[in-house]
C-alpha atoms as a PDB file:
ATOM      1  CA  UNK A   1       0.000   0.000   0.000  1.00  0.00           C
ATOM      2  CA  UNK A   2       3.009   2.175   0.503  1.00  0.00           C
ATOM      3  CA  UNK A   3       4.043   1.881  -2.938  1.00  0.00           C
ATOM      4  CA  UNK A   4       0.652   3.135  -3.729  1.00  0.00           C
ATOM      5  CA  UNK A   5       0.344   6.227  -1.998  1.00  0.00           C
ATOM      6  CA  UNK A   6       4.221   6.990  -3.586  1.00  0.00           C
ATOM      7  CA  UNK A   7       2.753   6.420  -7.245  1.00  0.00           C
ATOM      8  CA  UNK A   8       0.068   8.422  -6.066  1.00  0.00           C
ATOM      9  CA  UNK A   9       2.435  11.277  -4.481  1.00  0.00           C
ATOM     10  CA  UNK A  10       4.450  10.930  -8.102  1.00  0.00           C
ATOM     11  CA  UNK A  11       1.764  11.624 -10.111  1.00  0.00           C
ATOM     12  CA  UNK A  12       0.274  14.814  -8.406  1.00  0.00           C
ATOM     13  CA  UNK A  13       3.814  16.186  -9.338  1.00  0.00           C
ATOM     14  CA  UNK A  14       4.062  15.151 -12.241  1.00  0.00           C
ATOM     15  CA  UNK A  15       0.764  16.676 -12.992  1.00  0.00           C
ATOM     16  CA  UNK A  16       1.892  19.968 -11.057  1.00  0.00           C
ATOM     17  CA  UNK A  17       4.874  19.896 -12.953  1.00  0.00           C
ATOM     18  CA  UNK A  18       3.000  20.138 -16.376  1.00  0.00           C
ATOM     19  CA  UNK A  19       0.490  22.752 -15.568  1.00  0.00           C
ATOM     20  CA  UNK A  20       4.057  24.787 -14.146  1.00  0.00           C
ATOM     21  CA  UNK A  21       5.681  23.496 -17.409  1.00  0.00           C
ATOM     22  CA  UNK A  22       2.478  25.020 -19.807  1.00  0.00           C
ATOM     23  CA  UNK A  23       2.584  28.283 -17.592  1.00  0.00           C
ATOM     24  CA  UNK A  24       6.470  29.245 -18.013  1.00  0.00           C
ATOM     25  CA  UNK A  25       6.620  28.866 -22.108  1.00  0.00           C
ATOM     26  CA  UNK A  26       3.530  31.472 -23.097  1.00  0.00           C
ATOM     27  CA  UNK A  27       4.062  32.516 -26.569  1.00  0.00           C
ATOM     28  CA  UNK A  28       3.941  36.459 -28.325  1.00  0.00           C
ATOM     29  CA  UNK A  29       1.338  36.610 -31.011  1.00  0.00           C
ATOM     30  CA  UNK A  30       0.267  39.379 -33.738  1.00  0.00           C
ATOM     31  CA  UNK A  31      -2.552  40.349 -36.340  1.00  0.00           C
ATOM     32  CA  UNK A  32      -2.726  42.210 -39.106  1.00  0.00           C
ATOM     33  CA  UNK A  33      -4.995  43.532 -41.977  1.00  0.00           C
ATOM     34  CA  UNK A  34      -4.600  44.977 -45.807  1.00  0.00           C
ATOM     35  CA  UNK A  35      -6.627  47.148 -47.262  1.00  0.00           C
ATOM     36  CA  UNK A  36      -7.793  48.066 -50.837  1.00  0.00           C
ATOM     37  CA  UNK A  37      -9.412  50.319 -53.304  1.00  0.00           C
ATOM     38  CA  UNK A  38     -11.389  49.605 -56.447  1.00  0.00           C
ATOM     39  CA  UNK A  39     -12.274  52.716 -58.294  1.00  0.00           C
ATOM     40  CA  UNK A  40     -13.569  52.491 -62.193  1.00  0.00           C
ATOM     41  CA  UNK A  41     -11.769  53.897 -64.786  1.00  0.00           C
ATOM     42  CA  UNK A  42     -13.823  56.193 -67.000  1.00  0.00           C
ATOM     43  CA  UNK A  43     -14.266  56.572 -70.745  1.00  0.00           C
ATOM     44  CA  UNK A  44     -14.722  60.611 -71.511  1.00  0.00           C
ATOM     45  CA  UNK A  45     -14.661  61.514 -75.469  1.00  0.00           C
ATOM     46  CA  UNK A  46     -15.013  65.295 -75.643  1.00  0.00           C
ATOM     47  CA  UNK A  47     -15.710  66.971 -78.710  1.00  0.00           C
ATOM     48  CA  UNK A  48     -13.753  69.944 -79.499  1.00  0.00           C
ATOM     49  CA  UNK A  49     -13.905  70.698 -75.698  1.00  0.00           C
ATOM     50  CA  UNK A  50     -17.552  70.368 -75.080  1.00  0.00           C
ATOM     51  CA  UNK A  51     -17.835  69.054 -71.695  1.00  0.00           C
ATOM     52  CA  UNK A  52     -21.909  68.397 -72.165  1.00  0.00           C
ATOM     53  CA  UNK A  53     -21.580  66.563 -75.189  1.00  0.00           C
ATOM     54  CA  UNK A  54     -23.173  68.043 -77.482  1.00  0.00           C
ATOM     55  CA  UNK A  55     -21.148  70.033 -79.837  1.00  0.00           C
ATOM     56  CA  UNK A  56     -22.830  72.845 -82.219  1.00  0.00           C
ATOM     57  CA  UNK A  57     -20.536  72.233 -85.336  1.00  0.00           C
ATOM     58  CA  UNK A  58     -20.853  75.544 -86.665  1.00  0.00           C
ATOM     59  CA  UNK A  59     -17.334  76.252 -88.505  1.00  0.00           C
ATOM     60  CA  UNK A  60     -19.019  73.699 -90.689  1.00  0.00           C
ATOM     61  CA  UNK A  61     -22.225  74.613 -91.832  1.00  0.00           C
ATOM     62  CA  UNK A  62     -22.599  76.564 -94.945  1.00  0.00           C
ATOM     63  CA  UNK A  63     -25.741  78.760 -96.295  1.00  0.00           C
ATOM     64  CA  UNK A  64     -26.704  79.583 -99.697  1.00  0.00           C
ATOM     65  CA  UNK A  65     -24.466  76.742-101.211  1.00  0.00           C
ATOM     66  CA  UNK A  66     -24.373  76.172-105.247  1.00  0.00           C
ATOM     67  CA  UNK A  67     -22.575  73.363-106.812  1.00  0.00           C
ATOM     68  CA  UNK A  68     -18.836  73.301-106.891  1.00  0.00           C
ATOM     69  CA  UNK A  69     -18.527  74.916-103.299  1.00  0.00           C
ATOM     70  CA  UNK A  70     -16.268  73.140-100.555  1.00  0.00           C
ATOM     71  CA  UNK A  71     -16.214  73.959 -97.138  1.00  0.00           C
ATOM     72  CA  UNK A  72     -13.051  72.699 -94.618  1.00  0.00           C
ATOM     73  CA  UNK A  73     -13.478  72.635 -90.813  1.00  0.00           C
ATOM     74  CA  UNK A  74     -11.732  71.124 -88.272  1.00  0.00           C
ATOM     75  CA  UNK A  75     -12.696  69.400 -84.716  1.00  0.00           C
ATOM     76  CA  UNK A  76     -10.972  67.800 -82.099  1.00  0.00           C
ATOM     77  CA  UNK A  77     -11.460  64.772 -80.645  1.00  0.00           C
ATOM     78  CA  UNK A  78      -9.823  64.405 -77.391  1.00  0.00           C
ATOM     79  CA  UNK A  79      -9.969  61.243 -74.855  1.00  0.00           C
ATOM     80  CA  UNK A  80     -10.591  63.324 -71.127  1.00  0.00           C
ATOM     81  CA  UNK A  81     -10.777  59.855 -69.719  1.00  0.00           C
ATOM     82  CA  UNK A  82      -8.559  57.878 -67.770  1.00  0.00           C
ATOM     83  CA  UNK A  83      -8.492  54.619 -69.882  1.00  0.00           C
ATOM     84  CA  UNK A  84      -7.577  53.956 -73.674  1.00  0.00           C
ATOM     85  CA  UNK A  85     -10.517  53.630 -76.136  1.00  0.00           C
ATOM     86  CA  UNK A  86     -11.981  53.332 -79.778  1.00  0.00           C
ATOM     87  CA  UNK A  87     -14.141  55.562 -81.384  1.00  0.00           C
ATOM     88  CA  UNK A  88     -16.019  55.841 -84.490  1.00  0.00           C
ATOM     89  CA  UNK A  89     -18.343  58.206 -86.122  1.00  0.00           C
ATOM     90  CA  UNK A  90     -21.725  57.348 -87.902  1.00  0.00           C
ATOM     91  CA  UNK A  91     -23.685  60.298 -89.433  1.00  0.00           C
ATOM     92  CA  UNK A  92     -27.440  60.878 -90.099  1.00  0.00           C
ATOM     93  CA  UNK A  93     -28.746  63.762 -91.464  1.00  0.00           C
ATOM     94  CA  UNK A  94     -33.119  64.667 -91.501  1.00  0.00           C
ATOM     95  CA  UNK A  95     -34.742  66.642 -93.679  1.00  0.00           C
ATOM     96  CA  UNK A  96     -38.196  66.089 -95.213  1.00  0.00           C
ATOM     97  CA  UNK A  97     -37.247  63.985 -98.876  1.00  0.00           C
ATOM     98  CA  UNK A  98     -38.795  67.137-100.473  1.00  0.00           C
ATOM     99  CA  UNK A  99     -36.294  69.041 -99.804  1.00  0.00           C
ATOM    100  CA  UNK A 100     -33.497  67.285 -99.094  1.00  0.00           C
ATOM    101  CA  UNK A 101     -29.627  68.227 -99.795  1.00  0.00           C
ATOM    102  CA  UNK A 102     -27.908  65.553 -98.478  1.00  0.00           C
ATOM    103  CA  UNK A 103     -28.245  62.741-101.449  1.00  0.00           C
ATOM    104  CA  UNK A 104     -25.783  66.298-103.379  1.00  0.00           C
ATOM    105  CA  UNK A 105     -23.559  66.515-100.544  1.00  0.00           C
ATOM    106  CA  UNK A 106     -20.140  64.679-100.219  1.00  0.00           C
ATOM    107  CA  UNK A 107     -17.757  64.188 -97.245  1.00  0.00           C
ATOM    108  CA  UNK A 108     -14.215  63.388 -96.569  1.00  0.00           C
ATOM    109  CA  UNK A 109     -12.519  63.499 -93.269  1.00  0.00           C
ATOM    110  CA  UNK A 110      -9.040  63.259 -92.160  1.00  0.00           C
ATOM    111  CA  UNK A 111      -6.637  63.270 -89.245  1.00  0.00           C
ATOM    112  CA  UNK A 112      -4.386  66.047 -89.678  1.00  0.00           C
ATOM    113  CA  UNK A 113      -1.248  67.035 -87.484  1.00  0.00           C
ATOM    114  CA  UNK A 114      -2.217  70.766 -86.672  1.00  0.00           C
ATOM    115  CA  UNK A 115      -5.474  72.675 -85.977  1.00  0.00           C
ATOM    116  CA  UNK A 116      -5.110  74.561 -89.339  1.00  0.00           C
ATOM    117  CA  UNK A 117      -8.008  72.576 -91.671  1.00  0.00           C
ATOM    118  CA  UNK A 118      -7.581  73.788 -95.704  1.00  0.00           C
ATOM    119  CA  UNK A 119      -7.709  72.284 -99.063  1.00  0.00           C
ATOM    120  CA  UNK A 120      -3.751  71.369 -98.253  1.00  0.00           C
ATOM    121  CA  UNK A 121      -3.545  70.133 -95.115  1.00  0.00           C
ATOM    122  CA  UNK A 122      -6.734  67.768 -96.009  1.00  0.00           C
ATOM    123  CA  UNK A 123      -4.411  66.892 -99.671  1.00  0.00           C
ATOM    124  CA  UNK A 124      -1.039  66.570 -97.144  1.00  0.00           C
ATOM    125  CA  UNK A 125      -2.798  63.877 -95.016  1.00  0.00           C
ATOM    126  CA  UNK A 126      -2.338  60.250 -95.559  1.00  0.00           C
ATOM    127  CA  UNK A 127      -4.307  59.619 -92.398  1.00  0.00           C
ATOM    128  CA  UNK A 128      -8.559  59.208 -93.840  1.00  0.00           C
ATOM    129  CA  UNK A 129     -11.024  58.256 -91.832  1.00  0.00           C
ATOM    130  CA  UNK A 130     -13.898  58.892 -94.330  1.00  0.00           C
ATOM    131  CA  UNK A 131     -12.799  58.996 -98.027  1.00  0.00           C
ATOM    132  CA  UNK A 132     -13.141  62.218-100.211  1.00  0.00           C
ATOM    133  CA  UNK A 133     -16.405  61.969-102.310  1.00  0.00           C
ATOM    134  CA  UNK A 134     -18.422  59.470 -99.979  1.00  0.00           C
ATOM    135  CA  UNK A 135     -21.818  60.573 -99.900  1.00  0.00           C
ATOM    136  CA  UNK A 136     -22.574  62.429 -96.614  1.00  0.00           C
ATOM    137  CA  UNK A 137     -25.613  60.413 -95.134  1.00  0.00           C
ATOM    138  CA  UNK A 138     -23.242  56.931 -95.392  1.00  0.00           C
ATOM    139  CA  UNK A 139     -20.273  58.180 -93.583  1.00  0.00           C
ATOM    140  CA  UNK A 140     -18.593  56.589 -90.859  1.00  0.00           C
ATOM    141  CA  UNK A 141     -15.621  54.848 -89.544  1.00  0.00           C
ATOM    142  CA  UNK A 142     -15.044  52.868 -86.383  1.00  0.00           C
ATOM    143  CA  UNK A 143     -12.331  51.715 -84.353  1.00  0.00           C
ATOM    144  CA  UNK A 144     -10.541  54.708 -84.141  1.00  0.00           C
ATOM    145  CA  UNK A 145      -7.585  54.621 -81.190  1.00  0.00           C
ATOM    146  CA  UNK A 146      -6.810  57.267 -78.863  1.00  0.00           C
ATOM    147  CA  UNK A 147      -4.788  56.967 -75.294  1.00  0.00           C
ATOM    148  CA  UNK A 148      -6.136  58.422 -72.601  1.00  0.00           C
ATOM    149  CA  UNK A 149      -5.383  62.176 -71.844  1.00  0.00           C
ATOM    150  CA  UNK A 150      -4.427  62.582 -76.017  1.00  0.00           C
ATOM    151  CA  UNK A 151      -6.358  64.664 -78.735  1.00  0.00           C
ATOM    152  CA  UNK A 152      -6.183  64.718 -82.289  1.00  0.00           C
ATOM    153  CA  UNK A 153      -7.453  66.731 -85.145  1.00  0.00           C
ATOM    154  CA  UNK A 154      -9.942  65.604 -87.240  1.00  0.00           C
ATOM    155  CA  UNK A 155     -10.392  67.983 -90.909  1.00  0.00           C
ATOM    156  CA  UNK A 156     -13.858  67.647 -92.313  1.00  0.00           C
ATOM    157  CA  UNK A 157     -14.061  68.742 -95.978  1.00  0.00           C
ATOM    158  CA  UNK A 158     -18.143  69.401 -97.336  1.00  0.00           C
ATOM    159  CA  UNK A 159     -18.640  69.713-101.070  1.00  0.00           C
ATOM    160  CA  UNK A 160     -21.467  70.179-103.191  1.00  0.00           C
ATOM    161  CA  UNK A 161     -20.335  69.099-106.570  1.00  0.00           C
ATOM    162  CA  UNK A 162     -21.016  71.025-109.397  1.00  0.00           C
ATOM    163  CA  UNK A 163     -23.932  69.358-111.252  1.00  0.00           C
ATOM    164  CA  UNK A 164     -23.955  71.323-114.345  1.00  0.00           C
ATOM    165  CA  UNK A 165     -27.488  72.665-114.893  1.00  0.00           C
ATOM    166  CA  UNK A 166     -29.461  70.510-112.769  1.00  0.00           C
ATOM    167  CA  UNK A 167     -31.604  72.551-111.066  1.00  0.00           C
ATOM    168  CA  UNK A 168     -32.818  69.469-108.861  1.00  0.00           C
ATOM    169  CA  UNK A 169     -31.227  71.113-105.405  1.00  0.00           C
ATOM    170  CA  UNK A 170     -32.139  74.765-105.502  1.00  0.00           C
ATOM    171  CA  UNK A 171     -33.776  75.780-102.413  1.00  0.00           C
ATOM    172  CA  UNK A 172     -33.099  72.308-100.172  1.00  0.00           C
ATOM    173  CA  UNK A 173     -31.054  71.761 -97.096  1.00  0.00           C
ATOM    174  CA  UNK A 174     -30.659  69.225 -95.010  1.00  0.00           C
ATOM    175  CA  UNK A 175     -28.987  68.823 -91.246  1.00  0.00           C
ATOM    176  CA  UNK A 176     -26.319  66.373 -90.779  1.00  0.00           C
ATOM    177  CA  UNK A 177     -25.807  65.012 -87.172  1.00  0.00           C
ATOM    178  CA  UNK A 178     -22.061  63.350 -86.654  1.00  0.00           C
ATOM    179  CA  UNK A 179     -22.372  60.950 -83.760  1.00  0.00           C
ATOM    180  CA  UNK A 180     -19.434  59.860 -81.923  1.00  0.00           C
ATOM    181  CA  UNK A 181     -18.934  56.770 -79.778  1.00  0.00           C
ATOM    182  CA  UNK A 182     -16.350  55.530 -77.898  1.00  0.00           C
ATOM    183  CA  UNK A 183     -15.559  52.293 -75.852  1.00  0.00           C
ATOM    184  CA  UNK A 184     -12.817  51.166 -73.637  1.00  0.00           C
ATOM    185  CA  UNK A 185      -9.759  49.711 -75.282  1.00  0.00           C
END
């Protein structure tokens, strides 16, 4: 029985020893977060500066036309945004088909490397968009690259060729709308 109670005696230590034992070796810890931010990038096309974007193309409409007149005017295209995109240009124009101009009119339309828009920098530029002589209600182009924060130039050249004595146009008009789109690269 002796040996018993010393067994016992042993183990109470033993188990006094490990609670001591789990006490003395306590360990340092530490936590720690990240953060981050998700903002959008944004596609901005302004035309010629117009932050609404609606632009009144004015330096290109022309009164009291007769065949054989050309008109040149420039606009720029700029990308305010703050990621690459396309753009491309479709054009409608609306006008009753009684009167109507536009089936007379022809369009050509060219980047060119300076603001200055005239029969020779439209001739100097190798860079067309629209071809000289396409008819002015099927006019477009698409997929048209500029990097954000960049502009360029775009000359528009309007001519009503001469069509002898055809008296078919006197008197009509019509109003051509230019509509620009652009999407992300």
């Amino acid at each position: 029985m002796r040996t018993s109670l010393k067994v016992r005696a042993l183990l109470s230590l033993g188990g006094l020893s490990g609670v001591v034992w789990l006490g003395t070796f306590a360990a340092f810890s530490d936590s720690g977060t990240a953060d981050a931010t998700f903002t959008a990038g944004t596609v901005d096309l302004l035309i010629a500066s117009e932050a609404d974007d609606a632009y009144s193309f004015t330096s290109l409409s022309m009164t009291d036309m007769k065949p054989g007149d050309v008109k040149y005017a420039p606009l720029t295209m700029r990308n305010d945004g703050s990621l690459n995109f396309t753009y491309g240009m479709t054009t409608g124009t609306s006008t009753s088909s009684a009167t109507n101009l536009a089936p007379a009119l022809q369009v050509g339309v060219k980047k060119v490397l300076t603001g200055t828009c005239d029969a020779t920098t439209f001739t100097a530029s190798l860079d067309s968009l629209v071809a000289d002589g396409t008819a002015l209600s099927s006019s477009t182009f698409s997929s048209r690259a500029l990097s954000a924060g960049t502009q360029e130039v775009l000359c528009f050249k309007v001519s009503f060729p001469s069509t002898g004595s055809d008296n078919t146009y006197q008197g009509m008009n019509t109003t051509a709308t230019f509509t620009f789109s652009a999407t992300q690269a």
